[in-house]
C-alpha atoms as a PDB file:
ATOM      1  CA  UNK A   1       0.000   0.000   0.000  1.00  0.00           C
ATOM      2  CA  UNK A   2       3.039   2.659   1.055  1.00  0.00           C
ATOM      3  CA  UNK A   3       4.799   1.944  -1.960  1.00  0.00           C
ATOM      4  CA  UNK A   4       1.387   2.709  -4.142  1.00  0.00           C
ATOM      5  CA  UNK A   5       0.480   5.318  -3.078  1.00  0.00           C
ATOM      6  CA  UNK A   6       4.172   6.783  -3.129  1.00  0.00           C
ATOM      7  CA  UNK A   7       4.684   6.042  -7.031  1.00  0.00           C
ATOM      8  CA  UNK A   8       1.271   7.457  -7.465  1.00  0.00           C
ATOM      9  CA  UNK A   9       2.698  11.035  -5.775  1.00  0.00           C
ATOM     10  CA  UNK A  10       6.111  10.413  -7.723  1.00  0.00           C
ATOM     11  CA  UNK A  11       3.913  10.127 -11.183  1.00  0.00           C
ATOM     12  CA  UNK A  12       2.784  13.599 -11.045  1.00  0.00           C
ATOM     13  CA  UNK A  13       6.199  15.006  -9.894  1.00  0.00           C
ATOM     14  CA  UNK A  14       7.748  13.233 -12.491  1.00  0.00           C
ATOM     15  CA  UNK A  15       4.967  14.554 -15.083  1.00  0.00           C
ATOM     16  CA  UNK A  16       5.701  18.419 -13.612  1.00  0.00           C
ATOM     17  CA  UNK A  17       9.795  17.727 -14.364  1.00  0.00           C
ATOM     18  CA  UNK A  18      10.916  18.097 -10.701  1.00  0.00           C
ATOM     19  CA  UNK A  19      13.682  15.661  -9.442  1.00  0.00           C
ATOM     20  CA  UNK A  20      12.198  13.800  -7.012  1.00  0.00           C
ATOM     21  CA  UNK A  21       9.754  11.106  -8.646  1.00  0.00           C
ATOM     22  CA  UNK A  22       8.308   8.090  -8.173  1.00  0.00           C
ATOM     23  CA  UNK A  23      11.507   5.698  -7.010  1.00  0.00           C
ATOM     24  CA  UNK A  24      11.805   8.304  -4.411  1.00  0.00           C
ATOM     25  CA  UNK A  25       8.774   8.667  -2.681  1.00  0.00           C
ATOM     26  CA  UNK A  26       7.840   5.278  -3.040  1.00  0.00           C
ATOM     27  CA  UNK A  27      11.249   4.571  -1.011  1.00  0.00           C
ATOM     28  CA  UNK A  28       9.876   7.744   1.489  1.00  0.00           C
ATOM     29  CA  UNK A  29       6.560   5.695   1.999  1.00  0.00           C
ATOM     30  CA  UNK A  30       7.651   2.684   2.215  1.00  0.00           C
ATOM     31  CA  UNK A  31      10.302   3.562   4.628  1.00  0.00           C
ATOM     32  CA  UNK A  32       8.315   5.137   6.673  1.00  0.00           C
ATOM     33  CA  UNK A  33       6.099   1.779   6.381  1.00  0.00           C
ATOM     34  CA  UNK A  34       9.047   0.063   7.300  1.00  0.00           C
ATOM     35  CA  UNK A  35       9.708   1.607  10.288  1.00  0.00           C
ATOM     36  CA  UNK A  36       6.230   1.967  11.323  1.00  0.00           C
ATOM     37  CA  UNK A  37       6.106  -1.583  11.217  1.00  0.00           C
ATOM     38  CA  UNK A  38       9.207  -2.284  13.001  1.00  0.00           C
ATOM     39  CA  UNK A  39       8.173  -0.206  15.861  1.00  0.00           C
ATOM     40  CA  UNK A  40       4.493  -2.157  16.735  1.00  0.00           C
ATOM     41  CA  UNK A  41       6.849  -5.307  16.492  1.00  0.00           C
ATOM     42  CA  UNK A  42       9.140  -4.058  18.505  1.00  0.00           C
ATOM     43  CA  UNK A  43       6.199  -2.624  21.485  1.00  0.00           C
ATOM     44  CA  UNK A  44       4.943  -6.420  21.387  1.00  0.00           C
ATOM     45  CA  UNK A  45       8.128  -8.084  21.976  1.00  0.00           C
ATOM     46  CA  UNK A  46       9.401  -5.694  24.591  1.00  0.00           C
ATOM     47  CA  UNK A  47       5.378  -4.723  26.034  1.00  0.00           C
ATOM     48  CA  UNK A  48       7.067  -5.591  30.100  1.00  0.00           C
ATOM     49  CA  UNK A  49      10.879  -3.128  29.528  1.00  0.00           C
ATOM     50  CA  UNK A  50      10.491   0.062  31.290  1.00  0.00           C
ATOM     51  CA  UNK A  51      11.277   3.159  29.850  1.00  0.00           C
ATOM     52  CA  UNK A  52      10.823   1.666  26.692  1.00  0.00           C
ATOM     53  CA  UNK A  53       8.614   3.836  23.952  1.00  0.00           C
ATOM     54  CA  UNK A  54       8.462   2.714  20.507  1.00  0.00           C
ATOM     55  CA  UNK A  55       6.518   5.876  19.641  1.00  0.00           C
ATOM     56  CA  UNK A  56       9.912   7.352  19.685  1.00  0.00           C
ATOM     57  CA  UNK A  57      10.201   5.473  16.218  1.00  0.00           C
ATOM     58  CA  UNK A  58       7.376   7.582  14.107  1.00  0.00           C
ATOM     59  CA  UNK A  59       8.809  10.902  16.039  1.00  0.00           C
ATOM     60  CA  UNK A  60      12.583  10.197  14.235  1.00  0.00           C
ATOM     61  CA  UNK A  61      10.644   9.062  11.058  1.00  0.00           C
ATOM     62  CA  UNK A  62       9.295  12.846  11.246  1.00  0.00           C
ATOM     63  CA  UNK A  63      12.511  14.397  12.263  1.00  0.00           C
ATOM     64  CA  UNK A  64      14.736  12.276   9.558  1.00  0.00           C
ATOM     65  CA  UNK A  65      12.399  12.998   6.915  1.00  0.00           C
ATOM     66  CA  UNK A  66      12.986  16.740   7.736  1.00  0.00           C
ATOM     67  CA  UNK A  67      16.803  16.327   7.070  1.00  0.00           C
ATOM     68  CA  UNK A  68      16.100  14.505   3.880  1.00  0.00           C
ATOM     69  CA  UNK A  69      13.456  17.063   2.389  1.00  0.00           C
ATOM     70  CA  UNK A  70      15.973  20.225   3.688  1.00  0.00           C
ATOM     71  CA  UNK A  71      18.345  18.827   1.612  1.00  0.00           C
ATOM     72  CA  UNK A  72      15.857  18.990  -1.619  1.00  0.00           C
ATOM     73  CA  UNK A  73      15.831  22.879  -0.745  1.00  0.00           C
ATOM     74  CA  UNK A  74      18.348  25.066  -3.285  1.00  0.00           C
ATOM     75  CA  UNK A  75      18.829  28.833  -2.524  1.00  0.00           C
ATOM     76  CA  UNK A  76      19.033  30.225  -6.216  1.00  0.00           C
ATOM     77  CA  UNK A  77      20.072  33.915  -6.662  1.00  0.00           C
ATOM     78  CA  UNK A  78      17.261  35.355  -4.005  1.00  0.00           C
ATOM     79  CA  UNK A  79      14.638  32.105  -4.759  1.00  0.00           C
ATOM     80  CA  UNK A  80      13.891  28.716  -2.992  1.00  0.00           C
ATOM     81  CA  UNK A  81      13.354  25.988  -4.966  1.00  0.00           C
ATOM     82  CA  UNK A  82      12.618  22.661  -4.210  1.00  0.00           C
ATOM     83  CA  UNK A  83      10.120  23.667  -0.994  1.00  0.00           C
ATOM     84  CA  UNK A  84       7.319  21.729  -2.506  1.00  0.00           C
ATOM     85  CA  UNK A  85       9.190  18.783  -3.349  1.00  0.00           C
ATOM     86  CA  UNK A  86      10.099  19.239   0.243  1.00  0.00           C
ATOM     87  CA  UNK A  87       6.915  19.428   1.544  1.00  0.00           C
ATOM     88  CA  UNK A  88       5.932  16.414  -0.837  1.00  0.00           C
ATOM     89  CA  UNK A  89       8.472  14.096   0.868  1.00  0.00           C
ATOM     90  CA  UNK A  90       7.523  14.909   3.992  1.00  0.00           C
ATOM     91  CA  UNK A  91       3.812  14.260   2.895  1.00  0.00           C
ATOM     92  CA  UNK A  92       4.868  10.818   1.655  1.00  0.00           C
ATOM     93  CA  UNK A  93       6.418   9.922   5.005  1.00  0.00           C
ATOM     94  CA  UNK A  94       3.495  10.611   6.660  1.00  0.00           C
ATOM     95  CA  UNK A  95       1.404   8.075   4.287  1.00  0.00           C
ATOM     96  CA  UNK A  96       3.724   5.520   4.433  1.00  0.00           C
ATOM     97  CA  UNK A  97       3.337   5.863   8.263  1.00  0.00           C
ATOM     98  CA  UNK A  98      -0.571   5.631   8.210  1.00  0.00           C
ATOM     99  CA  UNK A  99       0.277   2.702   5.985  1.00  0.00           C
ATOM    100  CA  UNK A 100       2.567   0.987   8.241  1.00  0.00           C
ATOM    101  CA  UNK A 101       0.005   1.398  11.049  1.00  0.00           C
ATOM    102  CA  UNK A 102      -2.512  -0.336   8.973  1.00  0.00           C
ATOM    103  CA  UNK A 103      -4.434   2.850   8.416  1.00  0.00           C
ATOM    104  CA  UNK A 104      -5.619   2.421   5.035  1.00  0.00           C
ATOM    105  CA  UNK A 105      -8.156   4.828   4.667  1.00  0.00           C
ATOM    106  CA  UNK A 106      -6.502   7.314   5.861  1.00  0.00           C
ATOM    107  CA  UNK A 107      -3.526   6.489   3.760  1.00  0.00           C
ATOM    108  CA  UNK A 108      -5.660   7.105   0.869  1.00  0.00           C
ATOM    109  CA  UNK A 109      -7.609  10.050   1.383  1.00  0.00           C
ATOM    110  CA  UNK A 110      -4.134  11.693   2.218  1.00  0.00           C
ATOM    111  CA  UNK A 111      -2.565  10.874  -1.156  1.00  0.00           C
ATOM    112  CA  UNK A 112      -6.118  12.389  -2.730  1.00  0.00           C
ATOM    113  CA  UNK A 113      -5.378  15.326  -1.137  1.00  0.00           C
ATOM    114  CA  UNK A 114      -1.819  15.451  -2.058  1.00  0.00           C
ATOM    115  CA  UNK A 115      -2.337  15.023  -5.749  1.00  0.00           C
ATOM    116  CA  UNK A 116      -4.792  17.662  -5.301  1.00  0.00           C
ATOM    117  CA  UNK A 117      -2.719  19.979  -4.185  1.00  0.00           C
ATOM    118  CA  UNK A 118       0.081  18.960  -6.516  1.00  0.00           C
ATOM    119  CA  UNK A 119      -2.385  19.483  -9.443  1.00  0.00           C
ATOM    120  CA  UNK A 120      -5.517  21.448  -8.817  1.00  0.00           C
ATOM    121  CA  UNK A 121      -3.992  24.209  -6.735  1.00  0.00           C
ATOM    122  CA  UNK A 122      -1.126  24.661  -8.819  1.00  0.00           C
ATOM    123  CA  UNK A 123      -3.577  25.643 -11.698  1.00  0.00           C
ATOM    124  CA  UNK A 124      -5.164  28.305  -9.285  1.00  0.00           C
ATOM    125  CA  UNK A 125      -1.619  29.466  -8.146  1.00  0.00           C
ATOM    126  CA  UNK A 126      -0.299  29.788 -11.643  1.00  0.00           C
ATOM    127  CA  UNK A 127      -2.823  32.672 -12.509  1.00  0.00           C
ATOM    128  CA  UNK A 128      -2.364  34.349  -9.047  1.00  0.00           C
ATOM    129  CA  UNK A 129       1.731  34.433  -9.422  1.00  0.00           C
ATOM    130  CA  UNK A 130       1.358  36.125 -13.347  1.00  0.00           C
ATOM    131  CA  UNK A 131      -0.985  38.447 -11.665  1.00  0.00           C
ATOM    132  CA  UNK A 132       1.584  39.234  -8.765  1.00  0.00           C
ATOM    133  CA  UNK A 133       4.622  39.427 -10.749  1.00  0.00           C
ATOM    134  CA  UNK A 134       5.941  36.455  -9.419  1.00  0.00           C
ATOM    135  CA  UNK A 135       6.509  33.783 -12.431  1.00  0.00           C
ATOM    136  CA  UNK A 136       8.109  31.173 -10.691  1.00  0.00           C
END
């Protein structure tokens, strides 16, 4: 299911030329998956340790993800580029995570929502920037 819905999100990167596509979030979601996954295993098997908190796993998943999608940022003369694909990582983590918990639904509402943000509101924003001066 993470992988999926990942290559579905990489599809319409790929589709709007930016670098990160569909290997690359489906490796974000899956990850994530991963990880999720790992950490419920982990709870079960180690339920009686205390001071042991496998939430601790989905909380790195957030922070690594961060490092990973800063890294996708370029300063270019006075511009940022690459905070969307950013963002879009960051996204996919999240799904992959839902995903790993076994949270389908929500899984698959979220990539809706992505790819209509990725394409719907970039049709509004286009006008809006020519309008403002700003053309990307």
């Amino acid at each position: 299911m993470a992988v999926g819905l990942g290559i579905l999100i990489g599809v319409e990167r790929i589709l709007v030329h930016k670098e990160a596509g569909m290997k690359t979030h489906a490796l974000v979601s899956l990850g994530a998956a991963v990880f999720i996954i790992v950490s419920e295993m982990i709870s079960i098997k180690y339920a009686g340790v205390a001071g042991f908190d496998p939430s601790r796993v989905a909380s790195q998943i957030i922070v690594g993800i961060g490092f990973l999608g800063a890294g996708s940022i370029i300063l270019q003369g006075n511009r940022l580029l690459g905070l969307t694909t950013a963002g879009g990582l960051w996204v996919t983590a999240g799904i992959g995570m839902a995903a790993g918990f076994g949270f389908y639904s929500l899984a698959v509402i979220t990539t809706i929502l992505v790819l209509l943000v990725f394409v719907v509101v970039n049709k509004f924003e286009e006008p809006i920037r020519r309008i403002s001066g700003d053309s990307n």
